[in-house]
Protein backbone atom coordinates (compact mmCIF):
# COMPACT_ATOMS: atom_id res chain seq x y z
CA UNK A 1 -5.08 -0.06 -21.97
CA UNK A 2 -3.79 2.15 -24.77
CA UNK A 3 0.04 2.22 -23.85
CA UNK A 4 0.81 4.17 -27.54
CA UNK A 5 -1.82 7.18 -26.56
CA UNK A 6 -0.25 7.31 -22.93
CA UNK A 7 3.48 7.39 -24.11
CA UNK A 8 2.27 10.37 -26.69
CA UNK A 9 0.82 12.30 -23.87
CA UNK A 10 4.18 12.15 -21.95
CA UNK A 11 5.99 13.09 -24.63
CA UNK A 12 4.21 15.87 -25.15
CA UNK A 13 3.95 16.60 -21.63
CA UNK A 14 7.32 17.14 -21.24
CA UNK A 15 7.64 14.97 -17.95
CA UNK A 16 9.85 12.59 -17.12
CA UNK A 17 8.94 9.16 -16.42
CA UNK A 18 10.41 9.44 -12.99
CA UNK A 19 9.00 13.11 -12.36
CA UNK A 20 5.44 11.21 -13.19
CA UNK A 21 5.89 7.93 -10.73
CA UNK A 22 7.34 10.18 -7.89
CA UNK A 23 4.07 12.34 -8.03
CA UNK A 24 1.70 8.99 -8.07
CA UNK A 25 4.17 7.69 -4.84
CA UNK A 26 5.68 4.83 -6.95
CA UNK A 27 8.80 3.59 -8.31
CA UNK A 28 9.82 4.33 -11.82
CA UNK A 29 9.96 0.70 -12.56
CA UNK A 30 6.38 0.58 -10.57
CA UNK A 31 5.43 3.05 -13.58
CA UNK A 32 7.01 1.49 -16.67
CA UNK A 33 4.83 -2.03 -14.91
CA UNK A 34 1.90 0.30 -14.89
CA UNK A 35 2.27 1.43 -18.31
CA UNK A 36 2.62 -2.13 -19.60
CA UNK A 37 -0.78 -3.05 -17.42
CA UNK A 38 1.09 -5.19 -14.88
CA UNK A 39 -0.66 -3.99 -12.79
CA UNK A 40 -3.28 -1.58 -13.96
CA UNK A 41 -2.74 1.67 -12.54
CA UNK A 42 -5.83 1.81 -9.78
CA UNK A 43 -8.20 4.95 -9.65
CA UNK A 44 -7.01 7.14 -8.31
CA UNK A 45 -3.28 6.90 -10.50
CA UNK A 46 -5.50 7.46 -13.35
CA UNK A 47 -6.78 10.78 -11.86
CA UNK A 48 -3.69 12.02 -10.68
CA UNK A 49 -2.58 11.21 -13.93
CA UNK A 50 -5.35 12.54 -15.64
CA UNK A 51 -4.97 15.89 -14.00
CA UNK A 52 -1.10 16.33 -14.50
CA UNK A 53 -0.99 15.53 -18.00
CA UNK A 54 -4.57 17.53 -19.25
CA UNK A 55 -6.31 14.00 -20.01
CA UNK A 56 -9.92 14.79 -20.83
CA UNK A 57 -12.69 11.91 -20.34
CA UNK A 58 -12.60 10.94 -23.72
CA UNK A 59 -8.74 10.33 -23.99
CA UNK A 60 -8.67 8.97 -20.52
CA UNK A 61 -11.19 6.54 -21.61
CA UNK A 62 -9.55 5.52 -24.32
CA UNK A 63 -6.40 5.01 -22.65
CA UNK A 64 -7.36 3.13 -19.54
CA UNK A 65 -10.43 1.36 -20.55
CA UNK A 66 -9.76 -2.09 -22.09
């Protein structure tokens, strides 16, 4: 996972970290394990994410594929 790209997006998104994890039904520390790939967000994270934070398929690749 691309953890740098990921942090950048948030940033730029504006969103908190805890805003983020309460709209994928996780902790905050649940996220910050996430973003550190223990464990990898599953599927349908990556979507949710995906959609909140305007990730297209290219970036989302890059991101969550090893």
């Amino acid at each position: 996972m691309q953890n740098g790209l990921l942090v950048e997006k948030i940033k730029s998104s504006g969103y908190k970290l805890s805003y983020l994890a309460d709209k994928l039904g996780i902790s905050a520390p649940a996220f910050t394990r996430r973003m550190q790939g223990k464990p990898e967000f599953s599927k349908s994270e990556v979507f949710l994410l995906c959609t909140i934070l305007n990730i297209d398929e290219s970036e989302r690749d890059t991101i969550f594929l090893p």
